[in-house]
Protein backbone atom coordinates (compact mmCIF):
# COMPACT_ATOMS: atom_id res chain seq x y z
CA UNK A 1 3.45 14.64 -21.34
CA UNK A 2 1.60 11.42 -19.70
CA UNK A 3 -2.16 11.92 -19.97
CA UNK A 4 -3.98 10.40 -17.26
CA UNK A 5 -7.42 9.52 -16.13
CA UNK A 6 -8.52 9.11 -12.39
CA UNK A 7 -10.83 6.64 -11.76
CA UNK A 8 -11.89 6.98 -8.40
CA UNK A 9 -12.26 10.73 -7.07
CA UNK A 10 -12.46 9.97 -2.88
CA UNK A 11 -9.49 10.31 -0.44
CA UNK A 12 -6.43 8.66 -2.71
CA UNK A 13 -7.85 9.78 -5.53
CA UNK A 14 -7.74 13.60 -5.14
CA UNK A 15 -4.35 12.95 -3.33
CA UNK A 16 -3.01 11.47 -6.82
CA UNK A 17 -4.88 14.66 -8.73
CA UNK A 18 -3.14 17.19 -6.11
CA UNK A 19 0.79 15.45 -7.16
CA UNK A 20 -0.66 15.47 -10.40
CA UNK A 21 -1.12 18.57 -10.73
CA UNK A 22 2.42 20.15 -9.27
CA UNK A 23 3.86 17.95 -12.09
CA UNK A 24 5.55 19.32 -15.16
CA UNK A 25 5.49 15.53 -17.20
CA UNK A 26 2.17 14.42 -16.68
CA UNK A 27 -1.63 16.04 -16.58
CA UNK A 28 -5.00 14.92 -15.71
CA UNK A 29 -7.64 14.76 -18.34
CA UNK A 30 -10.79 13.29 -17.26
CA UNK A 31 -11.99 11.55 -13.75
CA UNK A 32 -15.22 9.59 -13.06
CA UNK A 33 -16.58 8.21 -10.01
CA UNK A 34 -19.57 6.64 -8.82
CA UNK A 35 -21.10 9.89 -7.24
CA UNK A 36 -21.42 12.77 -9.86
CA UNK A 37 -20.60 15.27 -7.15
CA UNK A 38 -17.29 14.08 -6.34
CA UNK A 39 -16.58 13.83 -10.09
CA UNK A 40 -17.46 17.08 -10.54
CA UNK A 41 -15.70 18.76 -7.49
CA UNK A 42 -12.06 16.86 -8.84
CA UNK A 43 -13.11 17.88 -12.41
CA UNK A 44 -13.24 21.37 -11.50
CA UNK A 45 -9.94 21.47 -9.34
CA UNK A 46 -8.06 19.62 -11.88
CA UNK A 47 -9.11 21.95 -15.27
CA UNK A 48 -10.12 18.09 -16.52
CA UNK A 49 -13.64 16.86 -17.74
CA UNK A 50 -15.56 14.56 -16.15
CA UNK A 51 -16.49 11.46 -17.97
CA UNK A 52 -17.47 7.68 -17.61
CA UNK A 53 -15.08 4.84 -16.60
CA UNK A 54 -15.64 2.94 -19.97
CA UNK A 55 -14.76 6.61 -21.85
CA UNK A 56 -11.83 7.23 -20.07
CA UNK A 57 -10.58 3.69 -20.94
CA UNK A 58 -11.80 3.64 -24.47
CA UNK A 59 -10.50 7.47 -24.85
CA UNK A 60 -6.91 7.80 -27.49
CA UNK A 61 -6.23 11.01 -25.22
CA UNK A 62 -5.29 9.29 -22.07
CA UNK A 63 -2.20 7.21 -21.67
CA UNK A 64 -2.70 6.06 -18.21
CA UNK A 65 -5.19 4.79 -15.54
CA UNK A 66 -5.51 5.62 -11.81
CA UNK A 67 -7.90 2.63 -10.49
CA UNK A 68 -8.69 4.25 -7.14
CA UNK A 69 -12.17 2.60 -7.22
CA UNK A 70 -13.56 -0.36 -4.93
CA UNK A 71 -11.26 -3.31 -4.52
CA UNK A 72 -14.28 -5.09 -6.02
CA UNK A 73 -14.27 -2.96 -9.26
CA UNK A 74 -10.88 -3.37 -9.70
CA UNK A 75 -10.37 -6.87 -12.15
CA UNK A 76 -13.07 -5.56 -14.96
CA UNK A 77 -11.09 -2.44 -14.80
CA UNK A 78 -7.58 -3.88 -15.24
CA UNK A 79 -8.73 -6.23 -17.89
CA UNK A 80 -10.30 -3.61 -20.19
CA UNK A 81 -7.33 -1.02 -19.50
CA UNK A 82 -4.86 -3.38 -20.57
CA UNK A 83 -6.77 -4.53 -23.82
CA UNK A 84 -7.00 -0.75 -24.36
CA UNK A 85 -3.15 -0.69 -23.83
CA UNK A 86 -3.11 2.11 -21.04
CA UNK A 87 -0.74 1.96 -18.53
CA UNK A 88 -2.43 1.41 -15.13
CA UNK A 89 -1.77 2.69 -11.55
CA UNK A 90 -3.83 0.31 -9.11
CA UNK A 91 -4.96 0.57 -5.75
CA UNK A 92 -3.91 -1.84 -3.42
CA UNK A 93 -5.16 -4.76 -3.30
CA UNK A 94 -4.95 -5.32 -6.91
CA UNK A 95 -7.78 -8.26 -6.03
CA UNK A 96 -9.14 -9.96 -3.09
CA UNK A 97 -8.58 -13.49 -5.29
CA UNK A 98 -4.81 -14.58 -5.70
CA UNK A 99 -6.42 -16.59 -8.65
CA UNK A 100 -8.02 -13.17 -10.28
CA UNK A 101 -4.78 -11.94 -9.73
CA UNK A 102 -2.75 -14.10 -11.41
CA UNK A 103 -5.24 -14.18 -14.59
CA UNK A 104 -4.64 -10.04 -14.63
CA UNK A 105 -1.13 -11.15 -14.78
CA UNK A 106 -1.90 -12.78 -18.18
CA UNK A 107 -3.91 -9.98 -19.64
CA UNK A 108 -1.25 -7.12 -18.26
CA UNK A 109 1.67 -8.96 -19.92
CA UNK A 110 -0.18 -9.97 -22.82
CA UNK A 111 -0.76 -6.39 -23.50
CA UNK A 112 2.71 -5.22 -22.64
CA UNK A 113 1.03 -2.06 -20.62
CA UNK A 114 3.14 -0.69 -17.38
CA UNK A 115 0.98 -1.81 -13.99
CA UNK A 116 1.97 0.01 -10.41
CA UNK A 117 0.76 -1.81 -7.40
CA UNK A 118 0.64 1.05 -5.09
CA UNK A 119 2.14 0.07 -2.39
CA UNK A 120 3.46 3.53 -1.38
CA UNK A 121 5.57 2.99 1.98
CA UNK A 122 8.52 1.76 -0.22
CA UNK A 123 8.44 5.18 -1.50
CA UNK A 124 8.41 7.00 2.33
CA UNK A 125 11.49 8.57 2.43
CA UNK A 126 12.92 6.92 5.85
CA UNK A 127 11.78 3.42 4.57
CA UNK A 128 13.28 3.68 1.48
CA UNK A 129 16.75 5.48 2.49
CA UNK A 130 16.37 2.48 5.36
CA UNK A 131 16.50 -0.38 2.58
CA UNK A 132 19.12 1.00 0.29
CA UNK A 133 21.48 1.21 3.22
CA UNK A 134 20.51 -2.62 3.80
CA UNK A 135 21.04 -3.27 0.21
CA UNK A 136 25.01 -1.34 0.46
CA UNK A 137 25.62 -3.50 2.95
CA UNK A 138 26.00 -1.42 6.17
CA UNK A 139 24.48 -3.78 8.73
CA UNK A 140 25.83 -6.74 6.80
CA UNK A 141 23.42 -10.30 6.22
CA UNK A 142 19.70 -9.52 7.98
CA UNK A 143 18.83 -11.79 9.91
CA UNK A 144 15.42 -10.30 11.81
CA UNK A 145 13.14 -7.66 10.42
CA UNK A 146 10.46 -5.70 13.00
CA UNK A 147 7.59 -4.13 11.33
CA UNK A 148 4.96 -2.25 14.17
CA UNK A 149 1.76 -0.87 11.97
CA UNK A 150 -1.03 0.69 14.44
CA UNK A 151 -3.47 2.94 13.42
CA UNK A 152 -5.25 5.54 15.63
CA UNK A 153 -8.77 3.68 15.74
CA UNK A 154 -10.42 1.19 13.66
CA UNK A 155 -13.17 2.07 10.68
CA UNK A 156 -16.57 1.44 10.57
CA UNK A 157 -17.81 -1.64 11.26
CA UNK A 158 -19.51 -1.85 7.31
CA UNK A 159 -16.11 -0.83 6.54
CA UNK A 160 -14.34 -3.80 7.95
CA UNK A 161 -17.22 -6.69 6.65
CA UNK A 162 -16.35 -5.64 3.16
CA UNK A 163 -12.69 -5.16 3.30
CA UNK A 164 -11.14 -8.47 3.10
CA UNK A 165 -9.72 -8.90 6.88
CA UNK A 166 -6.89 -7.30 8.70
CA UNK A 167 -4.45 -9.04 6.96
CA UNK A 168 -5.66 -8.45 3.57
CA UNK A 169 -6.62 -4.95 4.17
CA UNK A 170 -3.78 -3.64 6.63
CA UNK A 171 -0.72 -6.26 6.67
CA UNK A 172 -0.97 -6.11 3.40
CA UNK A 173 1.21 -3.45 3.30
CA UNK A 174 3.62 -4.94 5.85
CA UNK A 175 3.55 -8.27 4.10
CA UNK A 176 5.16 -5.82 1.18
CA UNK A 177 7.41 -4.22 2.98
CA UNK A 178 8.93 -7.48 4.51
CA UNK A 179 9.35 -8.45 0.96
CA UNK A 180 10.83 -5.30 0.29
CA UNK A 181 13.71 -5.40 3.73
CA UNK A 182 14.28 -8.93 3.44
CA UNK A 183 15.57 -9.23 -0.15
CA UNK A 184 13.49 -12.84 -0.62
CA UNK A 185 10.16 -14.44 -0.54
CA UNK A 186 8.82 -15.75 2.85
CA UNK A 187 8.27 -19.25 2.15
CA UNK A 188 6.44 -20.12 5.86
CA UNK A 189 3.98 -18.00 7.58
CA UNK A 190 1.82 -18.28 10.86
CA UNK A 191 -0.17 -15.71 12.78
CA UNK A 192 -2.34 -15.23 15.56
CA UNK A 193 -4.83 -12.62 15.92
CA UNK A 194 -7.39 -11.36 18.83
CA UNK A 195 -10.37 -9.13 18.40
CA UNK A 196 -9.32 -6.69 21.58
CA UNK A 197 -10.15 -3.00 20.36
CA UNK A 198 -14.14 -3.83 19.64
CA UNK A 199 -16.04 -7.02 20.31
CA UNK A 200 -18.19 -5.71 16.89
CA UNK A 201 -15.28 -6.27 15.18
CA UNK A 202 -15.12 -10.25 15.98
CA UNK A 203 -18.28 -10.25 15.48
CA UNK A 204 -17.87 -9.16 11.72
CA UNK A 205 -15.27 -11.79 11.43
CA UNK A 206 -12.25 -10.41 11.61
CA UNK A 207 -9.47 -9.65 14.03
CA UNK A 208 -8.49 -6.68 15.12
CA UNK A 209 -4.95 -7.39 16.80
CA UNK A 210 -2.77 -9.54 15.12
CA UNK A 211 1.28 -11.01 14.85
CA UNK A 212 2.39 -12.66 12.16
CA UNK A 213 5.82 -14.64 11.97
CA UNK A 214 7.23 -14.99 8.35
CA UNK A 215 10.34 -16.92 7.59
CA UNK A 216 12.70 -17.02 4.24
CA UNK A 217 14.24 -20.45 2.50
CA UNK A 218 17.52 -18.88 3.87
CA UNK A 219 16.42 -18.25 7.36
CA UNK A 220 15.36 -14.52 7.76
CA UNK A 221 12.71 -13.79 10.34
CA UNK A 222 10.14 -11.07 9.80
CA UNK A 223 7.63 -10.45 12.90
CA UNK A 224 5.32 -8.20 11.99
CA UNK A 225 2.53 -6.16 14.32
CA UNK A 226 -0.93 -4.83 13.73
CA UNK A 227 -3.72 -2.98 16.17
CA UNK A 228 -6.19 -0.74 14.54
CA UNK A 229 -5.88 1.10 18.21
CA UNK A 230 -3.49 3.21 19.71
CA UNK A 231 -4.07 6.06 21.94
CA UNK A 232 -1.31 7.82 21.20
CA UNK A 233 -1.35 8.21 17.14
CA UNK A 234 -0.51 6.43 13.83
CA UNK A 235 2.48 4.26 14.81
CA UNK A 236 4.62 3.15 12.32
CA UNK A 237 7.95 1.97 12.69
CA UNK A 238 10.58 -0.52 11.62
CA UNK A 239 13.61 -2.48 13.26
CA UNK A 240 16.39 -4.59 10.75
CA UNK A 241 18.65 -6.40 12.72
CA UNK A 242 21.85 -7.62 10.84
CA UNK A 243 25.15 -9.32 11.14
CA UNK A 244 26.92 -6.08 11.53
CA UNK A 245 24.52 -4.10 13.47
CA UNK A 246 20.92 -2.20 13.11
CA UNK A 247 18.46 0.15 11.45
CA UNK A 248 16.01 1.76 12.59
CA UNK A 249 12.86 4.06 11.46
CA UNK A 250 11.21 5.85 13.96
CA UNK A 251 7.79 7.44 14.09
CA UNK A 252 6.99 10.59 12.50
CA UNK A 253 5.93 12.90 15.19
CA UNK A 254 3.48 16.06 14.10
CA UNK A 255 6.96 18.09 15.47
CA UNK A 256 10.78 17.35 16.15
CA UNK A 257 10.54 19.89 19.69
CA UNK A 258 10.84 18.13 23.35
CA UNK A 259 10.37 19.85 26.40
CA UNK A 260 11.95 18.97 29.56
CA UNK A 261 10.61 19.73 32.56
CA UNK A 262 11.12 18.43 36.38
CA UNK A 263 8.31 15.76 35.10
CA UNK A 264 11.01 14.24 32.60
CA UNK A 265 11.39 14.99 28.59
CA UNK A 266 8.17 15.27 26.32
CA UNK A 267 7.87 15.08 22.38
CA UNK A 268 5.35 15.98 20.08
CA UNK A 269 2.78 13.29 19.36
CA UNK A 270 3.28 10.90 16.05
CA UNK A 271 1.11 12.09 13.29
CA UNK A 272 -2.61 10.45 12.96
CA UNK A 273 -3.83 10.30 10.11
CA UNK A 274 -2.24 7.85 7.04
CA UNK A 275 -2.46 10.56 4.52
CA UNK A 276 -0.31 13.20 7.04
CA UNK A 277 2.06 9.92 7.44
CA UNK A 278 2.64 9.35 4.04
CA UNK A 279 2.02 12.32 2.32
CA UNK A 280 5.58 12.77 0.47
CA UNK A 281 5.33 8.62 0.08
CA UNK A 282 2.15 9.14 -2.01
CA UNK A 283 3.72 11.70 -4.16
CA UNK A 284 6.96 9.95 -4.69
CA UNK A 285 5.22 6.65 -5.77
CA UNK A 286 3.21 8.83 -8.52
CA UNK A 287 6.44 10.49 -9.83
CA UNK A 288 7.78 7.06 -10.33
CA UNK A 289 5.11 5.96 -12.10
CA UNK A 290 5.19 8.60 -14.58
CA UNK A 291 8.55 8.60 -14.86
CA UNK A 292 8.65 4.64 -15.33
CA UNK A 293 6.24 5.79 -18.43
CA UNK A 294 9.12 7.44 -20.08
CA UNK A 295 12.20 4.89 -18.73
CA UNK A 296 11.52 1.42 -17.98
CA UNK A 297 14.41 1.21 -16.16
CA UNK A 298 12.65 3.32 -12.98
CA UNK A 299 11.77 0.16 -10.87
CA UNK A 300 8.38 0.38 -9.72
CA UNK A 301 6.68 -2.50 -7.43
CA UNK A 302 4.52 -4.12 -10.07
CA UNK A 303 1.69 -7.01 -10.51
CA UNK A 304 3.54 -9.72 -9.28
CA UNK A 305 4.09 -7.45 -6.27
CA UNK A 306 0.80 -7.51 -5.79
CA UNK A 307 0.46 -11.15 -5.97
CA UNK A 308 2.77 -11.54 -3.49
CA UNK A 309 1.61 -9.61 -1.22
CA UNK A 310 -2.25 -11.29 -1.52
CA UNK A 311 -0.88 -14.86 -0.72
CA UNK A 312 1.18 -13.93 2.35
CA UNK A 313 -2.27 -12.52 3.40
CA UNK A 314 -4.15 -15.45 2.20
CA UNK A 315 -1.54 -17.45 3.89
CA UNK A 316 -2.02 -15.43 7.06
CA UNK A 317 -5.66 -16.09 7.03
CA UNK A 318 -5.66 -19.74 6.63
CA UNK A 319 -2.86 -20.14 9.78
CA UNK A 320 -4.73 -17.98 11.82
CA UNK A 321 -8.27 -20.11 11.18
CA UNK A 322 -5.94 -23.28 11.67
CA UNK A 323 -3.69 -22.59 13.96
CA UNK A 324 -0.90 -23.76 12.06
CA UNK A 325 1.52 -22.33 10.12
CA UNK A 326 1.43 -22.10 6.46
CA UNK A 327 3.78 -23.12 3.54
CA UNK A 328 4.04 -20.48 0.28
């Protein structure tokens, strides 16, 4: 039985507690959170008590560590987890810094402790069963990988001046997932970015429509796409073009019915809302975790996942401010 603590009690956090809790191998113990309401409200749904963050690290009764907490929160948390030798399940990103990163690297191999980078779309069931068909082979050598990301509408404005930029925030997980399709590191990357959905947004800083172009040693081509707008739900979907053909993902839609009328054929509308999306993704990524607990050999995307991920998004960020393309 893997005893955990959840640090963090908002949206992902009571997602976590909810797989949690259907789970025969693992069980939550204590949560804490910045607000004692939300605590208290998790606390109460899990059967677990509520204490501090520094307790639940410090505590011999809990194995492992859910860091849903501020991205800023996140390195103190990390470095006192692993020198309490809990296993930790982080929040992406694991750090704004590539630098704070990679000294977290030192720490989390120093202590020998298990760390999940949650990057959960490897774990959606049509992504996944989409790269282990690359991996057997059935569209041969890739040789161009699409990834569209759109969300419904952008957050608040104080949302997006604290959250790191587009690419840091929302590529992120694309930048992953390119790593994930194309079997090797990008080692070139240039973007371009407009602020089209809401003028506050430039304003702020940031972008708010963006393309990125990655490229391997080998030659493979990633394009990936990002709006925080579009009308007509969360859009996410992937293309792999091989030497022997194509994969595809499609959308999820909220229903699999069309109608056809004299007016033409209608489906349902994609999902729009990220947690709908990915709701089996979430849970999948947490059984893996737990299960990586107990067998190693589970692969899991781990720290230097994360790394990864941060300097394609650093790199992102510099080509975009330069207008030229960046080496990795």
């Amino acid at each position: 039985m893997i005893r955990v603590g959840i640090l963090g009690c908002g949206r992902i956090g009571q997602v976590h507690a909810r797989t949690l809790r259907g789970m025969d191998d693992a069980t939550v113990i204590a949560v804490s959170d910045f607000y004692p309401e939300a605590a208290e409200k998790l606390a109460k749904i899990c059967n677990a008590d509520v204490r501090t963050t520094d307790e639940i690290i410090a505590s011999p009764d809990i194995d492992a560590v859910i860091v849903g907490t501020p991205t800023d929160t996140h390195f103190d948390i990390i470095k006192a987890a692993a020198k309490a030798g809990k296993a930790i399940f982080c929040e992406k990103p694991v750090d704004m810094s590539a630098d704070n990163i990679r000294t977290l690297i030192t720490h989390v191999e120093n202590a020998g402790v298990a760390f999940f980078t949650a990057f959960n779309r490897r774990f959606d069931p049509n992504f996944a069963n989409l790269q282990k068909r690359i991996v057997a082979g059935e569209i041969g050598s890739v040789e161009i990988v699409t990834i569209l990301s759109r969300d419904p509408s952008p957050p608040p404005i104080s949302y997006i001046k604290s959250s790191g930029g587009i690419f840091r925030d929302m590529m992120i997980h694309d930048f992953d997932m390119a790593r994930f399709l194309l079997g090797e590191d990008p080692v070139r990357v240039f973007a371009v970015g407009s602020a089209l959905v809401d003028p506050e947004i430039g304003k702020a800083g940031d972008v708010d429509t963006a393309a990125v172009t990655l490229t391997t040693a080998s030659g493979k081509i990633c394009q990936i796409s990002n709006s925080r707008r579009a009308t007509y739900g969360y859009d996410q979907r992937i293309e792999v073009h091989g030497s022997g053909g194509m994969l595809r993902a499609a959308n999820m839609l909220e229903n699999t019915v069309d109608v056809a009328t004299a007016n033409g054929f209608r489906a349902a509308p994609t999902m729009n809302f990220f947690l709908e999306r990915y709701e089996a993704a979430y849970a999948k990524e947490m059984k893996s975790f737990v299960a990586h607990l107990s067998d190693p050999g589970v692969a899991i995307p781990g720290i230097q996942d994360g790394l990864r991920a941060q300097v394609l998004a650093d790199a992102a960020a510099q080509s975009l401010e330069t207008g030229l393309p960046v080496m990795v």
